[in-house]
C-alpha atoms as a PDB file:
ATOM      1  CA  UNK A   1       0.000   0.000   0.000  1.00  0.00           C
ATOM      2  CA  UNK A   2       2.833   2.517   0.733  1.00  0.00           C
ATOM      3  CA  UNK A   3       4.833   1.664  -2.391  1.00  0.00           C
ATOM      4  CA  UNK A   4       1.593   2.296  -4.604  1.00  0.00           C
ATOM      5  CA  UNK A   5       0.574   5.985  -2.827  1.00  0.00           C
ATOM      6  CA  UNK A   6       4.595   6.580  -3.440  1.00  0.00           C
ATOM      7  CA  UNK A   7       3.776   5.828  -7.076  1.00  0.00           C
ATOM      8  CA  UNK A   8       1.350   7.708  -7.381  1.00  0.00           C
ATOM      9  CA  UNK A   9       2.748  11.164  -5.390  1.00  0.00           C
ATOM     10  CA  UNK A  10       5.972  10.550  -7.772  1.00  0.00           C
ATOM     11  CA  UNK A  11       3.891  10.373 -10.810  1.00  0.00           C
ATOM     12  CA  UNK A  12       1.826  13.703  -9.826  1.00  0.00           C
ATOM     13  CA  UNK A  13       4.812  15.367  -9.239  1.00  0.00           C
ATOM     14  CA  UNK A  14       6.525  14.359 -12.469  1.00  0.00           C
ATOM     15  CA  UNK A  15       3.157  15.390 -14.596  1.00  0.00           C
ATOM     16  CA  UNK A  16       2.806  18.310 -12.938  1.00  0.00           C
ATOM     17  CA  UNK A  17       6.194  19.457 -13.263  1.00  0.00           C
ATOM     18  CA  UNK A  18       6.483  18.620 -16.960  1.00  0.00           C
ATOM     19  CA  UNK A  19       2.947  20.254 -17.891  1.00  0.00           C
ATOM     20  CA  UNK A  20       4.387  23.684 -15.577  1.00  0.00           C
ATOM     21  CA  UNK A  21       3.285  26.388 -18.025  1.00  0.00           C
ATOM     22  CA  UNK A  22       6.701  28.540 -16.908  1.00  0.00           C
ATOM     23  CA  UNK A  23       8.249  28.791 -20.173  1.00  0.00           C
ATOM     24  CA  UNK A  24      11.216  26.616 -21.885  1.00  0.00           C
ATOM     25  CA  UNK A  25      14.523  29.143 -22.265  1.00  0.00           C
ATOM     26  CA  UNK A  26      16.440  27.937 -25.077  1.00  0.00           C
ATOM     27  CA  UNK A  27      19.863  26.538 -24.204  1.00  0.00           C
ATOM     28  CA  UNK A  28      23.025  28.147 -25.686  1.00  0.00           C
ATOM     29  CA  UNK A  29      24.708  25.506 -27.058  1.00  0.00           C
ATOM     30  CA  UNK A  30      28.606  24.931 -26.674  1.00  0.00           C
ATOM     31  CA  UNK A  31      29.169  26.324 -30.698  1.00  0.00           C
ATOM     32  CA  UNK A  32      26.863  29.197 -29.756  1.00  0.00           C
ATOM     33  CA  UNK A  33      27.975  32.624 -30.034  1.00  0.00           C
ATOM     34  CA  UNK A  34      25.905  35.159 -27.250  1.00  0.00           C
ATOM     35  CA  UNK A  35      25.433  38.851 -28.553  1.00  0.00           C
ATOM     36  CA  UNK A  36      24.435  41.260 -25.399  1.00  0.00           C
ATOM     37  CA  UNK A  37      22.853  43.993 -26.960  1.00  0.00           C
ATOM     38  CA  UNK A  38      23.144  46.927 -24.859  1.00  0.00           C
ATOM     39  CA  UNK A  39      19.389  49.038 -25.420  1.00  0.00           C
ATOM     40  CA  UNK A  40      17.544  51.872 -23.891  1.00  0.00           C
ATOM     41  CA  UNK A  41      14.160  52.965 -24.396  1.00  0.00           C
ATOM     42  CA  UNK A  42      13.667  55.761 -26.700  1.00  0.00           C
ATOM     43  CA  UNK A  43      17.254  55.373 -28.030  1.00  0.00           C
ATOM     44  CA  UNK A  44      16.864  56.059 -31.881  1.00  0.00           C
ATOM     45  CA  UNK A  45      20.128  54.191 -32.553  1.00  0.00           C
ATOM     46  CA  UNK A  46      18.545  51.490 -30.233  1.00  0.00           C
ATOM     47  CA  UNK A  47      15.004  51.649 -32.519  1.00  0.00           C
ATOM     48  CA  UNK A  48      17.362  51.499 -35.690  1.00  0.00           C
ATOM     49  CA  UNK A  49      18.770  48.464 -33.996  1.00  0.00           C
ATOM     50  CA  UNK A  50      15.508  46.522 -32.725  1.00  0.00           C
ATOM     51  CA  UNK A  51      14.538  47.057 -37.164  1.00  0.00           C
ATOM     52  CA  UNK A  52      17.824  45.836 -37.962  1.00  0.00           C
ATOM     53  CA  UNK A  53      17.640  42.545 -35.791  1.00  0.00           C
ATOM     54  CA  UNK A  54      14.006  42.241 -37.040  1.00  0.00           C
ATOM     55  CA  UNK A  55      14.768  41.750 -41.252  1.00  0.00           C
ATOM     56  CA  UNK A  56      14.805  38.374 -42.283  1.00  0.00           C
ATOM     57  CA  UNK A  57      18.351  38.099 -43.450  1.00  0.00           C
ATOM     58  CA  UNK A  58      19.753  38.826 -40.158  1.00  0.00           C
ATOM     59  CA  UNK A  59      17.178  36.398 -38.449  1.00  0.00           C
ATOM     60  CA  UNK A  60      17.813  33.615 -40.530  1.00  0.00           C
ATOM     61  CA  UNK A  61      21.744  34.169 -39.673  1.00  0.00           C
ATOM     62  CA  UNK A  62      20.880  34.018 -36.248  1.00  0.00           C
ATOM     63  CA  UNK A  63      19.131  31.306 -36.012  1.00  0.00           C
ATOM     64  CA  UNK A  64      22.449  29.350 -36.669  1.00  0.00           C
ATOM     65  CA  UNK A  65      24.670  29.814 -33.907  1.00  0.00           C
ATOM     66  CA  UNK A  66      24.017  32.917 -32.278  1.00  0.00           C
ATOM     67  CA  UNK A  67      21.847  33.769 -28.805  1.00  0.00           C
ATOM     68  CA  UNK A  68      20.514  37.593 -28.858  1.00  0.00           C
ATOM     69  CA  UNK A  69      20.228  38.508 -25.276  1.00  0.00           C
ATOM     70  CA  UNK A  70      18.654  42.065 -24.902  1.00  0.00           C
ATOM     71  CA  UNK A  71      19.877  43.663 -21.986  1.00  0.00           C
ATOM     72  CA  UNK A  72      18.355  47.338 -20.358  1.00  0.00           C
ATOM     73  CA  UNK A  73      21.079  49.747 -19.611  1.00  0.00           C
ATOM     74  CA  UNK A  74      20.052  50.468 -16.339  1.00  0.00           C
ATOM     75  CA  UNK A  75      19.515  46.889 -15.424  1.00  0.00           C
ATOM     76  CA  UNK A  76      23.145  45.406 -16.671  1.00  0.00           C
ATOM     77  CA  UNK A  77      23.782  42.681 -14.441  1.00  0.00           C
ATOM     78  CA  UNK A  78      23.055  40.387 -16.816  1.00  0.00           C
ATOM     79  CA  UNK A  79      26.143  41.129 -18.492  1.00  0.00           C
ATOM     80  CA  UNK A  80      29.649  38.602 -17.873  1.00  0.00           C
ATOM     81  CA  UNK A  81      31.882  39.765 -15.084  1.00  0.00           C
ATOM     82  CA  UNK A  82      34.217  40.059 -17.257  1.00  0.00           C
ATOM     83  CA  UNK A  83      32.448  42.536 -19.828  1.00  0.00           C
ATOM     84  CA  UNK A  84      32.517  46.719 -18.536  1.00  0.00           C
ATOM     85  CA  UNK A  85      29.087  47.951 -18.219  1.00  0.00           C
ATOM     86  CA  UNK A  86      28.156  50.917 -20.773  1.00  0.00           C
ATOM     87  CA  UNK A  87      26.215  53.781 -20.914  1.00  0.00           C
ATOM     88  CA  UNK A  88      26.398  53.829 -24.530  1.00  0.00           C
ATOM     89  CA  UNK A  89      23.605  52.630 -26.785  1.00  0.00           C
ATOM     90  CA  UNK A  90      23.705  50.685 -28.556  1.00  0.00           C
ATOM     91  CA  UNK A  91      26.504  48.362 -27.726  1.00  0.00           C
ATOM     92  CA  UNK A  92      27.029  45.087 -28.828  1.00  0.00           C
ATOM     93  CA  UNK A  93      29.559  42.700 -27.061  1.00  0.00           C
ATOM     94  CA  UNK A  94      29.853  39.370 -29.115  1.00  0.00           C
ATOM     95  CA  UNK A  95      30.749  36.618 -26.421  1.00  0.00           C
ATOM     96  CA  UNK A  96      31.445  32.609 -27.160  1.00  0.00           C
ATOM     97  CA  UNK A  97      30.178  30.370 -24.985  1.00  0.00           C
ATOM     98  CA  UNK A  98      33.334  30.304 -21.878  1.00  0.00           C
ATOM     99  CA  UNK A  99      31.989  34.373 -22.110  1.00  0.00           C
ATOM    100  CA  UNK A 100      35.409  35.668 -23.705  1.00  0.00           C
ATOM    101  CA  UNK A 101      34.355  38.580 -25.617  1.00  0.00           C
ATOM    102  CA  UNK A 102      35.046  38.154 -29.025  1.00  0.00           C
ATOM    103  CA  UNK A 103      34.472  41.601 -30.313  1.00  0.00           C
ATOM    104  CA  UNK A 104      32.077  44.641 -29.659  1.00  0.00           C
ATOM    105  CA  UNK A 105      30.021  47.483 -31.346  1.00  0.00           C
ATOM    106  CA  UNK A 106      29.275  50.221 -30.081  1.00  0.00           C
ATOM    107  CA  UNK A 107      27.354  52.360 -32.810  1.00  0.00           C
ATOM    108  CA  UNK A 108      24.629  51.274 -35.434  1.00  0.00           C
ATOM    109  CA  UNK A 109      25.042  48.957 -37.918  1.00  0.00           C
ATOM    110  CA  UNK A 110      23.198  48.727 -41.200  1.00  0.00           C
ATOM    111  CA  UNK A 111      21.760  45.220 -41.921  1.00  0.00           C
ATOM    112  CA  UNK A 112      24.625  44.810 -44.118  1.00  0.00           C
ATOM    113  CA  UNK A 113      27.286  45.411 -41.873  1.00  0.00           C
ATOM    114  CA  UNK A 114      25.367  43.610 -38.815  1.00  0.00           C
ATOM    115  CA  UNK A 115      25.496  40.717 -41.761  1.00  0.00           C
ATOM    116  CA  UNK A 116      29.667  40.927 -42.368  1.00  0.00           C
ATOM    117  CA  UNK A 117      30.171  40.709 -38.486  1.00  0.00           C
ATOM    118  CA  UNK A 118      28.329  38.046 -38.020  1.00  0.00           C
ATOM    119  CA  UNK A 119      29.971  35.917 -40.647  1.00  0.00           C
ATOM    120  CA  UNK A 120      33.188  37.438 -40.254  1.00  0.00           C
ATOM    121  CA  UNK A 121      32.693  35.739 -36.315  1.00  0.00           C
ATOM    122  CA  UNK A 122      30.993  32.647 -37.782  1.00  0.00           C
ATOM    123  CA  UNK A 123      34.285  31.963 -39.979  1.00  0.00           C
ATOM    124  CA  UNK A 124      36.779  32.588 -37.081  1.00  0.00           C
ATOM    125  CA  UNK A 125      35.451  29.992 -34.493  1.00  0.00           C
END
């Protein structure tokens, strides 16, 4: 009798923690390179950016390899140690996965040249 109400508080637990509506967050994966995008509200560089990130070309290169991680300027903690917080927007640290920064913008970028650094960091790892 105690081995089947065991079972059966085990197996509510286990359903109930797999159906848990809190979302999934994606796991950066060991090839994946982490971009902390540095943005404040009402930034027009930062609204230039958001656009920029947003075209398909520069989604679909995303999607292979690369985390976006928006980060609020006045709420930077999310940041590495090892990164120095900013009060420029928009900056864009480019991190692989031990968080080594691998290179960082700090201005806007067209689509075009948002495009070259990606690649140009895709083809150096």
């Amino acid at each position: 009798m105690l081995k089947k109400t065991l079972l059966i508080i085990f197996s509510f637990l286990l359903l109930n923690c797999s159906n848990s509506s809190t979302p999934k967050v994606k796991r950066v994966g060991d090839k994946d390179i982490k971009i902390y995008y540095i943005h404040r509200d009402h930034c027009p560089g930062c609204e230039y950016m958001d656009a920029v990130f947003k075209t398909k070309e520069i989604q679909n290169i995303l999607k292979n390899g690369y985390k976006l991680i928006v980060v609020d300027v006045n709420n930077q903690e999310a940041l590495p140690s090892n990164l120095l917080k900013t009060r420029t927007t928009p900056t864009l640290y480019f991190v692989d996965n031990s968080n080594h920064k691998i290179a960082k913008e700090e201005h806007v970028l067209s689509p075009e040249q948002l495009k070259q650094k990606l690649l140009e960091i895709r083809d150096r790892k």
